[in-house]
Protein backbone atom coordinates (compact mmCIF):
# COMPACT_ATOMS: atom_id res chain seq x y z
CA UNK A 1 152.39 53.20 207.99
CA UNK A 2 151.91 50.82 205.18
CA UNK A 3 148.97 52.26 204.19
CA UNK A 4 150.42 55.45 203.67
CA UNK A 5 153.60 54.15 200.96
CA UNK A 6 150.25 52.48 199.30
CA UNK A 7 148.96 55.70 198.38
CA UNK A 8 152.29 57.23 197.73
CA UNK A 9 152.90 54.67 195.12
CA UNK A 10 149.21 55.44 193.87
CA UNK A 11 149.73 58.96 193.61
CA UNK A 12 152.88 58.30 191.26
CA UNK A 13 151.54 56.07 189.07
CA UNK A 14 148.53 57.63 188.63
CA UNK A 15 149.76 59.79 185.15
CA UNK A 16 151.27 56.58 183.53
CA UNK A 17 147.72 54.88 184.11
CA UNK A 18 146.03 58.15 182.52
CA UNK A 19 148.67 57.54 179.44
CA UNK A 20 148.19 54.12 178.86
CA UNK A 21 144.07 54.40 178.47
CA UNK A 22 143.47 53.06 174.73
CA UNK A 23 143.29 55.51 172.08
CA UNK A 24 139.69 56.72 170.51
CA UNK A 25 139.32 54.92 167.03
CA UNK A 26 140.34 56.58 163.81
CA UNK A 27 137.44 57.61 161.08
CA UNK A 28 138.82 54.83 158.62
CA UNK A 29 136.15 56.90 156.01
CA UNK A 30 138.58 59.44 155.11
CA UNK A 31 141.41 57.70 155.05
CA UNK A 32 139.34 55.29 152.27
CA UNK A 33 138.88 58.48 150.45
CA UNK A 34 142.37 59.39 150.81
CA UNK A 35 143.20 56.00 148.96
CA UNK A 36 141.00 56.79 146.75
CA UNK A 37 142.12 59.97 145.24
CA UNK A 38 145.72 58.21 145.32
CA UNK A 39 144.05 55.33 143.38
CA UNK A 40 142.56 58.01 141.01
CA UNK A 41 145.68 59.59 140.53
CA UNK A 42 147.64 56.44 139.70
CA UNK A 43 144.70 55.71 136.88
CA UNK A 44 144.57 59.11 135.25
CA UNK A 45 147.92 60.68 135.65
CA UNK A 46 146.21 63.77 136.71
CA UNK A 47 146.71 65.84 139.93
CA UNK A 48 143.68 66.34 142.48
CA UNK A 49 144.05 68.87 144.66
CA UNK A 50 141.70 68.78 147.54
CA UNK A 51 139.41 72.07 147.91
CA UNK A 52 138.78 73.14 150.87
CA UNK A 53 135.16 74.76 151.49
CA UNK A 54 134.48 77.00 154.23
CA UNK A 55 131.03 77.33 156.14
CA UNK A 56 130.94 80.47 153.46
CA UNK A 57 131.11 78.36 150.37
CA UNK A 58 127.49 78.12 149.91
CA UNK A 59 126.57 81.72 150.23
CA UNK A 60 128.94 82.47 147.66
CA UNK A 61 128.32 80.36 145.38
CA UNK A 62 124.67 80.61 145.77
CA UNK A 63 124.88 84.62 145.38
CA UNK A 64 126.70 83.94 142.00
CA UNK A 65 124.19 81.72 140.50
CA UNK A 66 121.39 84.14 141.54
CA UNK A 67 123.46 86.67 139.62
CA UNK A 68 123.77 85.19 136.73
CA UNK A 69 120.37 84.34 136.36
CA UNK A 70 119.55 88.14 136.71
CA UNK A 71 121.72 88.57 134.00
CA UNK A 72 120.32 86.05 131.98
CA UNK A 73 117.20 87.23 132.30
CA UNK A 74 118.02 90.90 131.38
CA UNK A 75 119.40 89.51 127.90
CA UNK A 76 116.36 87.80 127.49
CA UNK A 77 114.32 90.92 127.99
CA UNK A 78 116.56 92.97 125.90
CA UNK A 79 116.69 90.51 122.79
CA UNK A 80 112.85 89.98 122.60
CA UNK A 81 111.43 91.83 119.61
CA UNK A 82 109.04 94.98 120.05
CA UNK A 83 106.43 95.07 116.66
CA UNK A 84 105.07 98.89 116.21
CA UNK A 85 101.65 99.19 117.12
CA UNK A 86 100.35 102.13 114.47
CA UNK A 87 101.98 103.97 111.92
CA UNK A 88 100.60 106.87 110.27
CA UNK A 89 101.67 108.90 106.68
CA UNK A 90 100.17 112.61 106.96
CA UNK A 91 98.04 111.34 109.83
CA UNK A 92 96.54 108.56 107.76
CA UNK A 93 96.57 105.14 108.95
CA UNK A 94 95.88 102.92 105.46
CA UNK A 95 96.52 105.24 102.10
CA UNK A 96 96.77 108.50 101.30
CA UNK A 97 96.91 110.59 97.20
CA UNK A 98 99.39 113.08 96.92
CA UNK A 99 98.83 115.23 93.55
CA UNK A 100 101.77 115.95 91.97
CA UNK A 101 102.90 119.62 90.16
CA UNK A 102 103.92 118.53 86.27
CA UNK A 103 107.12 120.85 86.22
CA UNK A 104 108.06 118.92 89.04
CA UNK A 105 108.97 119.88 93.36
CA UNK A 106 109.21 118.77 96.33
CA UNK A 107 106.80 117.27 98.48
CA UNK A 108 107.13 117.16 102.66
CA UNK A 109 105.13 113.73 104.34
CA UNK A 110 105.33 113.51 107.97
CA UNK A 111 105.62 110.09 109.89
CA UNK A 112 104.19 109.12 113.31
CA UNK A 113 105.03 105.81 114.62
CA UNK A 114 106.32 103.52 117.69
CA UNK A 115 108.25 101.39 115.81
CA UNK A 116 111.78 101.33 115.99
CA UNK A 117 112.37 102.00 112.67
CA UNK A 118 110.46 102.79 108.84
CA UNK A 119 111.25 102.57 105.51
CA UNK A 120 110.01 103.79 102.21
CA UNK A 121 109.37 100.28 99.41
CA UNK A 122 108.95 100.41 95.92
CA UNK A 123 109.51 103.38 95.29
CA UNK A 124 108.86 105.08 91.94
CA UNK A 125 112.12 105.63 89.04
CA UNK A 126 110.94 109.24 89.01
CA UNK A 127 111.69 110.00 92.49
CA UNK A 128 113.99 110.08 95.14
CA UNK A 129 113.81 110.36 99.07
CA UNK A 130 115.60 112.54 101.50
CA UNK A 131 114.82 110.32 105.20
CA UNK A 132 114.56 112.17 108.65
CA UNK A 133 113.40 110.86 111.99
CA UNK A 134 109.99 111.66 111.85
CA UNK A 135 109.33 112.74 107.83
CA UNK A 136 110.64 112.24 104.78
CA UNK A 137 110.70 114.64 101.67
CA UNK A 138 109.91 113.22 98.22
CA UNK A 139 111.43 114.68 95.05
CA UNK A 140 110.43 114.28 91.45
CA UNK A 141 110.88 115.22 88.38
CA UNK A 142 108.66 117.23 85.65
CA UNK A 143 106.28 115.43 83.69
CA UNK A 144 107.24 115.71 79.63
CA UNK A 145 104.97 113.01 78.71
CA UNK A 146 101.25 113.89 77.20
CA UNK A 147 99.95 111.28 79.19
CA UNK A 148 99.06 111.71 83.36
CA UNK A 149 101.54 109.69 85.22
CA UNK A 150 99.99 107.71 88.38
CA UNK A 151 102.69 105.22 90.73
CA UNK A 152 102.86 104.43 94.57
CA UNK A 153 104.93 103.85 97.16
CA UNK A 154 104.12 101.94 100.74
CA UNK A 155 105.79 103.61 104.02
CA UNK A 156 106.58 100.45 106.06
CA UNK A 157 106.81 99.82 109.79
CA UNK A 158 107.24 96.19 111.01
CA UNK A 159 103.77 94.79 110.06
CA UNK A 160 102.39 98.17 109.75
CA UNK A 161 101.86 99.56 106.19
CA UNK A 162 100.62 102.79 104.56
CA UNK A 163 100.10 103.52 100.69
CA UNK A 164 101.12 106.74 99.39
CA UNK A 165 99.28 107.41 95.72
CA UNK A 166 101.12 109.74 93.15
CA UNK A 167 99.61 111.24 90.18
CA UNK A 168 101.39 113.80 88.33
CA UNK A 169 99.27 115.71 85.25
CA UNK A 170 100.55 115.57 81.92
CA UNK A 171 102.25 118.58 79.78
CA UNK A 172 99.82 120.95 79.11
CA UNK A 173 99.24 120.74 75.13
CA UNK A 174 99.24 124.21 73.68
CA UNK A 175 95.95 125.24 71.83
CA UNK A 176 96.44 125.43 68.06
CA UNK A 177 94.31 124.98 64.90
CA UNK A 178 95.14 125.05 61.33
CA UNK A 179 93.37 124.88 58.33
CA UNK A 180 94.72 123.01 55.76
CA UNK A 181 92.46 122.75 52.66
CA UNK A 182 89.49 124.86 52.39
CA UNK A 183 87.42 125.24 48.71
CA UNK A 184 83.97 125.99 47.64
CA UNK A 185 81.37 123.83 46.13
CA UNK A 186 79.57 126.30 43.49
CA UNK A 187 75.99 126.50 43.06
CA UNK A 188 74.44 123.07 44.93
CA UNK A 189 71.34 122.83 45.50
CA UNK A 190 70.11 122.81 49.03
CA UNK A 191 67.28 120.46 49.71
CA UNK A 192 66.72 121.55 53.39
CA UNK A 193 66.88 125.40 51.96
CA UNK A 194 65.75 125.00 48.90
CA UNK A 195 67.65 127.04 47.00
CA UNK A 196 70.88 127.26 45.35
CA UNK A 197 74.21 127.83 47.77
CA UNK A 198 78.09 127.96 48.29
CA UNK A 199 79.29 124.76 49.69
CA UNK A 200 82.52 125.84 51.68
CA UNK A 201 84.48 122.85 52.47
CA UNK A 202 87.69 123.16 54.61
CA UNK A 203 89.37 120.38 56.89
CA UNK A 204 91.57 121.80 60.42
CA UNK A 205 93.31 120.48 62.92
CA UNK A 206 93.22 120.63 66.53
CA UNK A 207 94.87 120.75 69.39
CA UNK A 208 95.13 121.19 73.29
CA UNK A 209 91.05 122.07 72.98
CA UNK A 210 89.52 119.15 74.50
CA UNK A 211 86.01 119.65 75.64
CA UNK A 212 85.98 123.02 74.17
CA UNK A 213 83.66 123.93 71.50
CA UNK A 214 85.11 124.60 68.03
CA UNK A 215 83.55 126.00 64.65
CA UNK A 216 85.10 127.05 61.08
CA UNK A 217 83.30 130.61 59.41
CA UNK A 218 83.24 131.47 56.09
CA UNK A 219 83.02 135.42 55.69
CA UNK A 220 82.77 136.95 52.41
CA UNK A 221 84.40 140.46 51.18
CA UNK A 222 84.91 142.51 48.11
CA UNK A 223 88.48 143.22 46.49
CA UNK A 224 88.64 146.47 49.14
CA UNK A 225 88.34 144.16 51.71
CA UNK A 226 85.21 145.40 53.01
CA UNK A 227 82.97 142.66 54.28
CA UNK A 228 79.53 142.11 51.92
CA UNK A 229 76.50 142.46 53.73
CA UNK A 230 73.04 140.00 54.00
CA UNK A 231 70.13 140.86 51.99
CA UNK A 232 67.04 141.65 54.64
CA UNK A 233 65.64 138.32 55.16
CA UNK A 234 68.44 136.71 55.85
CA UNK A 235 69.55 137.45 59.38
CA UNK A 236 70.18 134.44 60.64
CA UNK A 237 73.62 135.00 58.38
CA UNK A 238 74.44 138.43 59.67
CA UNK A 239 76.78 139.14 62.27
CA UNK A 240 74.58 140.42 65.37
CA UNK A 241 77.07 143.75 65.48
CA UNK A 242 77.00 144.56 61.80
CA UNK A 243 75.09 143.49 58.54
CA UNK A 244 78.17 141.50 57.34
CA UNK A 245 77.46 138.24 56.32
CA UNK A 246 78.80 135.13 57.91
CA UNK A 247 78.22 131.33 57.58
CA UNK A 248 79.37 128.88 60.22
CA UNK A 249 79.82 125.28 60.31
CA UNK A 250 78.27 122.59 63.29
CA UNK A 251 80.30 122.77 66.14
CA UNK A 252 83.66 120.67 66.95
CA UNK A 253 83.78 119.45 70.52
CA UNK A 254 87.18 117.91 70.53
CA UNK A 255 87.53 114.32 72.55
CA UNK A 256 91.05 114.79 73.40
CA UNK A 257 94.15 117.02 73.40
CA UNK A 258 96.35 115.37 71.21
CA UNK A 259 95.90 117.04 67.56
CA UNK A 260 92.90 115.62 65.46
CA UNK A 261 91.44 116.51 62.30
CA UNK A 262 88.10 117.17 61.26
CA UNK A 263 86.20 117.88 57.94
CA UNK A 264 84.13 120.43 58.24
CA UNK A 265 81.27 122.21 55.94
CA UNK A 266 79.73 125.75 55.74
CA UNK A 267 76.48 125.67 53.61
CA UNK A 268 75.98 129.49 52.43
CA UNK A 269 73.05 130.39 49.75
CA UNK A 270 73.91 132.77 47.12
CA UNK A 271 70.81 134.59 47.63
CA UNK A 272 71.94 136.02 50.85
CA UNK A 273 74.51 138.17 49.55
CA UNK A 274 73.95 142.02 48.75
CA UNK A 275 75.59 142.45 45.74
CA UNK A 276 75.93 146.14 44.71
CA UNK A 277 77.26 145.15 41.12
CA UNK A 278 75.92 142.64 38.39
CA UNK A 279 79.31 140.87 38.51
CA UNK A 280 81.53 141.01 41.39
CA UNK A 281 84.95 139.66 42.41
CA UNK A 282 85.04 138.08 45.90
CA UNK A 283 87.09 136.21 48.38
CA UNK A 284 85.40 133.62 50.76
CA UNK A 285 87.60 134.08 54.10
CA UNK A 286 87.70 130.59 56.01
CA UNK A 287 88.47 131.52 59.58
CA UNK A 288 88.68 129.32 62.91
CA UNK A 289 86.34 130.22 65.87
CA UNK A 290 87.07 129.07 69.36
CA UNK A 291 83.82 129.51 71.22
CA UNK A 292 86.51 130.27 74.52
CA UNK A 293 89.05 131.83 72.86
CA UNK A 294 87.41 133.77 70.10
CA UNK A 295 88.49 134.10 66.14
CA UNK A 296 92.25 133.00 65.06
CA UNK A 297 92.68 135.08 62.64
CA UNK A 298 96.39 133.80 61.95
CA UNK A 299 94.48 130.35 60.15
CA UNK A 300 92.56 132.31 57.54
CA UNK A 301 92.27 130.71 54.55
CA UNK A 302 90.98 132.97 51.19
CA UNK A 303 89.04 131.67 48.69
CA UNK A 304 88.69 133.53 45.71
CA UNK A 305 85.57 133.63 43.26
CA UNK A 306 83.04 135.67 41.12
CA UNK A 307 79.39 136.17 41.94
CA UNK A 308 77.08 137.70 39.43
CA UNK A 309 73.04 138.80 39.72
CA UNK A 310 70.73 138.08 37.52
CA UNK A 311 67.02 138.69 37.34
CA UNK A 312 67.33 138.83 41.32
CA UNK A 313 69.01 135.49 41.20
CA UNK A 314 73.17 135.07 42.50
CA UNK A 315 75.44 132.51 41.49
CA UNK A 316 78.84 131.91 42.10
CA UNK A 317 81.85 130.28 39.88
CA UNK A 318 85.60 130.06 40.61
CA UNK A 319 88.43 131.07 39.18
């Protein structure tokens, strides 16, 4: 019987036993941090709030990072500088020569490049540029100068260059000769002839003839105006279509278009001409002679003079 009330009592104390057992020891660590933060707080008069992280926290903030170093990156790629690798002018890689019309125009280039972008340096005074995307048009004036006119330009692509050449001809000189003075040397005596002649001096100018062949010619005629002939002997005096009698100087090759002057001298002997009177009044006509153009007759110059024969033998005198 007594054994039973033992476990009766047993059985009802058994909870307060379980209650009593001494309690699991605290993690002093965080309570050290606790007094920590308190401690930092009390130094810096700042508030720190405690953050919580989640088991998610490090994906997160890992998938951010990783994004902005994507981002990063594409900047990088983006700002990194792309240098043309050919540029061409007309399809021409290095220079090119463009010749210019004198009165002036327009002239088209085409440009072929994979640079970003071109540009047209030192550019002549005389001409402006209308830009496109792929060609540009060049404008320039006319040319009133006498001399050619040469300048350049450079098309420019990063370090890619290409020289354009310009030359543009000078006005074109108009062709005109004049003759000035022109008289006659009576009666000399020709060494290299051996006899006595006319000695037609007469000085002209020149211009726009350069290269071109040039000659003054003395023709002689009567007070009708008919032309006096060459005695037979004397053909190398004679016109080739007629029997009119002609001297002509050496030939004139001008050096230049610009006007020039040159003395000139037609050596004529009085024996050649075919006088049908014993005294005669004539008129030496000085004429130019282009060897291109033909005669000018809007330069002649007249000499006047009298010729008489005697005893088969002509000379001359002026007035």
């Amino acid at each position: 019987m007594r054994n039973i009330w033992y476990l009766i009592l047993i059985f009802c104390l058994m909870p307060s036993l379980v209650y009593a057992q001494a309690k699991p020891k605290r993690d002093t660590s965080k309570d050290k941090s606790v007094i920590l933060l308190k401690k930092q707080k009390e130094e810096t008069g700042r508030k720190v709030i405690p953050v919580e992280r989640n088991a998610n926290y490090r994906k997160v903030h890992v998938a951010k990072q990783s994004k902005r170093k994507a981002s990063n990156k594409r900047r990088h790629t983006a700002a990194r500088k792309y240098s043309a690798s050919y540029l061409t002018v007309n399809r021409q890689s290095l220079s090119l020569s463009s010749i210019l019309a004198q009165n002036g125009g327009r002239l088209t280039f085409d440009v072929n490049t994979d640079g970003k972008k071109w540009v047209i340096i030192s550019l002549p005074s005389w001409c402006k540029v209308i830009k496109y995307s792929n060609c540009f048009m060049l404008e320039y004036g006319e040319n009133s100068s006498r001399d050619e006119r040469k300048d350049w330009f450079v098309v420019k692509c990063d370090s890619k260059e290409v020289r354009v050449n310009l030359s543009q001809p000078a006005m074109p000189y108009e062709f005109a000769a004049n003759i000035y003075v022109a008289y006659i040397k009576h009666n000399v005596y020709s060494s290299s002839l051996g006899c006595l002649c006319m000695e037609i001096h007469a000085t002209v100018t020149i211009t726009g003839a350069v290269g071109e062949p040039c000659s003054v010619d003395a023709y002689i005629v009567d007070k009708k105006g008919l032309y006096v002939t060459a005695k037979t002997g004397y053909s190398s005096y004679m016109l080739s279509s007629s029997n009119s009698i002609v001297c002509s100087s050496a030939k004139v090759i001008p050096s230049t278009n610009k006007t020039q002057s040159y003395d000139v001298v037609c050596l004529l002997p009085n024996n050649a001409l075919d006088l049908r009177k014993k005294k005669n009044e004539l008129c030496c006509k000085v004429m130019f002679w282009h060897y291109g153009k033909g005669y000018l007759t809007d330069v002649t110059y007249p000499i006047y003079f009298k010729a008489k024969s005697k005893h088969g033998t002509v000379t001359t005198e002026g007035y």
